[in-house]
Protein backbone atom coordinates (compact mmCIF):
# COMPACT_ATOMS: atom_id res chain seq x y z
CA UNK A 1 13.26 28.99 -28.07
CA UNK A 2 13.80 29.32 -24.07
CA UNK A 3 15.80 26.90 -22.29
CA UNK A 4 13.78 25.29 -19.63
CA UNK A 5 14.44 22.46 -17.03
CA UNK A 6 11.96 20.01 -16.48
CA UNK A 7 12.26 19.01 -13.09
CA UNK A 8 10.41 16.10 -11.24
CA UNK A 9 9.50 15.41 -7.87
CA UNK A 10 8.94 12.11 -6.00
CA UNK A 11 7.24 11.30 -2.74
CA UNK A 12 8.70 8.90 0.13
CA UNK A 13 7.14 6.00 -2.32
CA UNK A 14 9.06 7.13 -5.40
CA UNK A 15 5.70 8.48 -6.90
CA UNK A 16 5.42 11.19 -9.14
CA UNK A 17 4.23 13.96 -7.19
CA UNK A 18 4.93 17.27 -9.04
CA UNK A 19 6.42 18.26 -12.48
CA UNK A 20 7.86 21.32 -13.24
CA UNK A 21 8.71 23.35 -16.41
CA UNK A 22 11.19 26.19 -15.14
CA UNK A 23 9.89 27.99 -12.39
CA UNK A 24 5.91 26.78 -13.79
CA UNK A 25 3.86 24.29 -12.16
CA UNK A 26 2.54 21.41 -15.06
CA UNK A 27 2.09 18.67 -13.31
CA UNK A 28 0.48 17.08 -9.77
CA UNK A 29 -0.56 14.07 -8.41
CA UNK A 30 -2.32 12.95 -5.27
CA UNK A 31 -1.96 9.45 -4.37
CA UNK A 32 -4.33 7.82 -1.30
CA UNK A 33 -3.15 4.80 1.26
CA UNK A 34 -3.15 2.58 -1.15
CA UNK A 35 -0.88 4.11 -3.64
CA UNK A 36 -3.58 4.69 -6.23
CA UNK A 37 -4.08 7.51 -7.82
CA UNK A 38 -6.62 9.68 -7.11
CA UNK A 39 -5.89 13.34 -8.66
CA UNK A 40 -4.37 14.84 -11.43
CA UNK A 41 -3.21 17.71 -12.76
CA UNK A 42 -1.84 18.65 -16.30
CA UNK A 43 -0.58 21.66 -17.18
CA UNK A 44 -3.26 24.28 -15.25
CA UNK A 45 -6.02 21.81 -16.09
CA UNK A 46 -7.33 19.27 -13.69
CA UNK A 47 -7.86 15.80 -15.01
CA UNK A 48 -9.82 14.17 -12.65
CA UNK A 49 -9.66 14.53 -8.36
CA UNK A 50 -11.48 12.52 -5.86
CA UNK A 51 -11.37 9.53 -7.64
CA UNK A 52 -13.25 6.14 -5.76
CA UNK A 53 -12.40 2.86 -6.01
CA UNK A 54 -13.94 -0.21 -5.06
CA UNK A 55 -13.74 -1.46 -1.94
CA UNK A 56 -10.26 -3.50 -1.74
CA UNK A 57 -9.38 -5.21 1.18
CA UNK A 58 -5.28 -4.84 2.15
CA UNK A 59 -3.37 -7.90 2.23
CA UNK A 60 -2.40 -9.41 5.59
CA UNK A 61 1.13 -9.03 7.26
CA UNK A 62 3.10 -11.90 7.42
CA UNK A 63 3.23 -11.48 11.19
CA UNK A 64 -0.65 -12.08 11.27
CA UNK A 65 -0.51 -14.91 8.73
CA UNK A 66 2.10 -16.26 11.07
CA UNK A 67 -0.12 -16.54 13.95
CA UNK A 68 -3.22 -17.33 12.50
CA UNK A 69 -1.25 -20.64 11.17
CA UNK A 70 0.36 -21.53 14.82
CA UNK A 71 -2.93 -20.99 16.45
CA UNK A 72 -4.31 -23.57 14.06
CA UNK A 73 -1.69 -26.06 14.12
CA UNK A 74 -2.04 -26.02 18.06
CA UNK A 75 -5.87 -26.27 18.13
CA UNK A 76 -5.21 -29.42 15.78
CA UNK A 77 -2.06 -30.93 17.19
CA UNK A 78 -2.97 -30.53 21.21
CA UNK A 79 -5.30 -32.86 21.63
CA UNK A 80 -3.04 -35.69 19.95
CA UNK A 81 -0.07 -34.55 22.08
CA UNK A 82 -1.74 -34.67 25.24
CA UNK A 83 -3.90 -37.09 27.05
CA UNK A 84 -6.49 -35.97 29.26
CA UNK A 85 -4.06 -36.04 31.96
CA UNK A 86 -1.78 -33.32 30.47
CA UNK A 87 1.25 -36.06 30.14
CA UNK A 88 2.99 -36.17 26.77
CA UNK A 89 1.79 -39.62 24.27
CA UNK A 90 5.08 -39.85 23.17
């Protein structure tokens, strides 16, 4: 029996990205902007590659959702701050 080191490798995302057995390639990934998988490798064999998905819309960032909220709140709330003369109600 030969002692090997199974080594692992992560992307910037803590993904698996490449496994190793020794100096021997088993292992690959492929991940797209999304983070899902969409290639594989297992030891010399490919598993699937290219893989599609459904379209999936990414969420908003809270900066956006931020602004989209003010800019209703002050459509709403304007007109029952101000007169038509621009001079506060209150």
């Amino acid at each position: 029996m030969r002692n090997l080191e199974e080594t692992f490798e992560y992307d910037s995302q803590n993904r698996l990205k490449r496994v190793r057995l020794g100096p021997t390639l088993t292992g690959a990934s492929v991940y797209d902007s999304y983070g899902r998988m969409t290639a594989k490798t297992a030891n010399g064999q490919l598993i699937f590659y290219n893989a599609e998905f459904g379209t999936t819309a990414k969420p908003l960032p809270p900066w956006y959702v931020f602004l989209l909220v003010f800019l209703i709140v002050f459509i709403i709330m304007y007109p029952l701050v101000f007169n038509k003369k621009n001079t506060y109600l209150f």
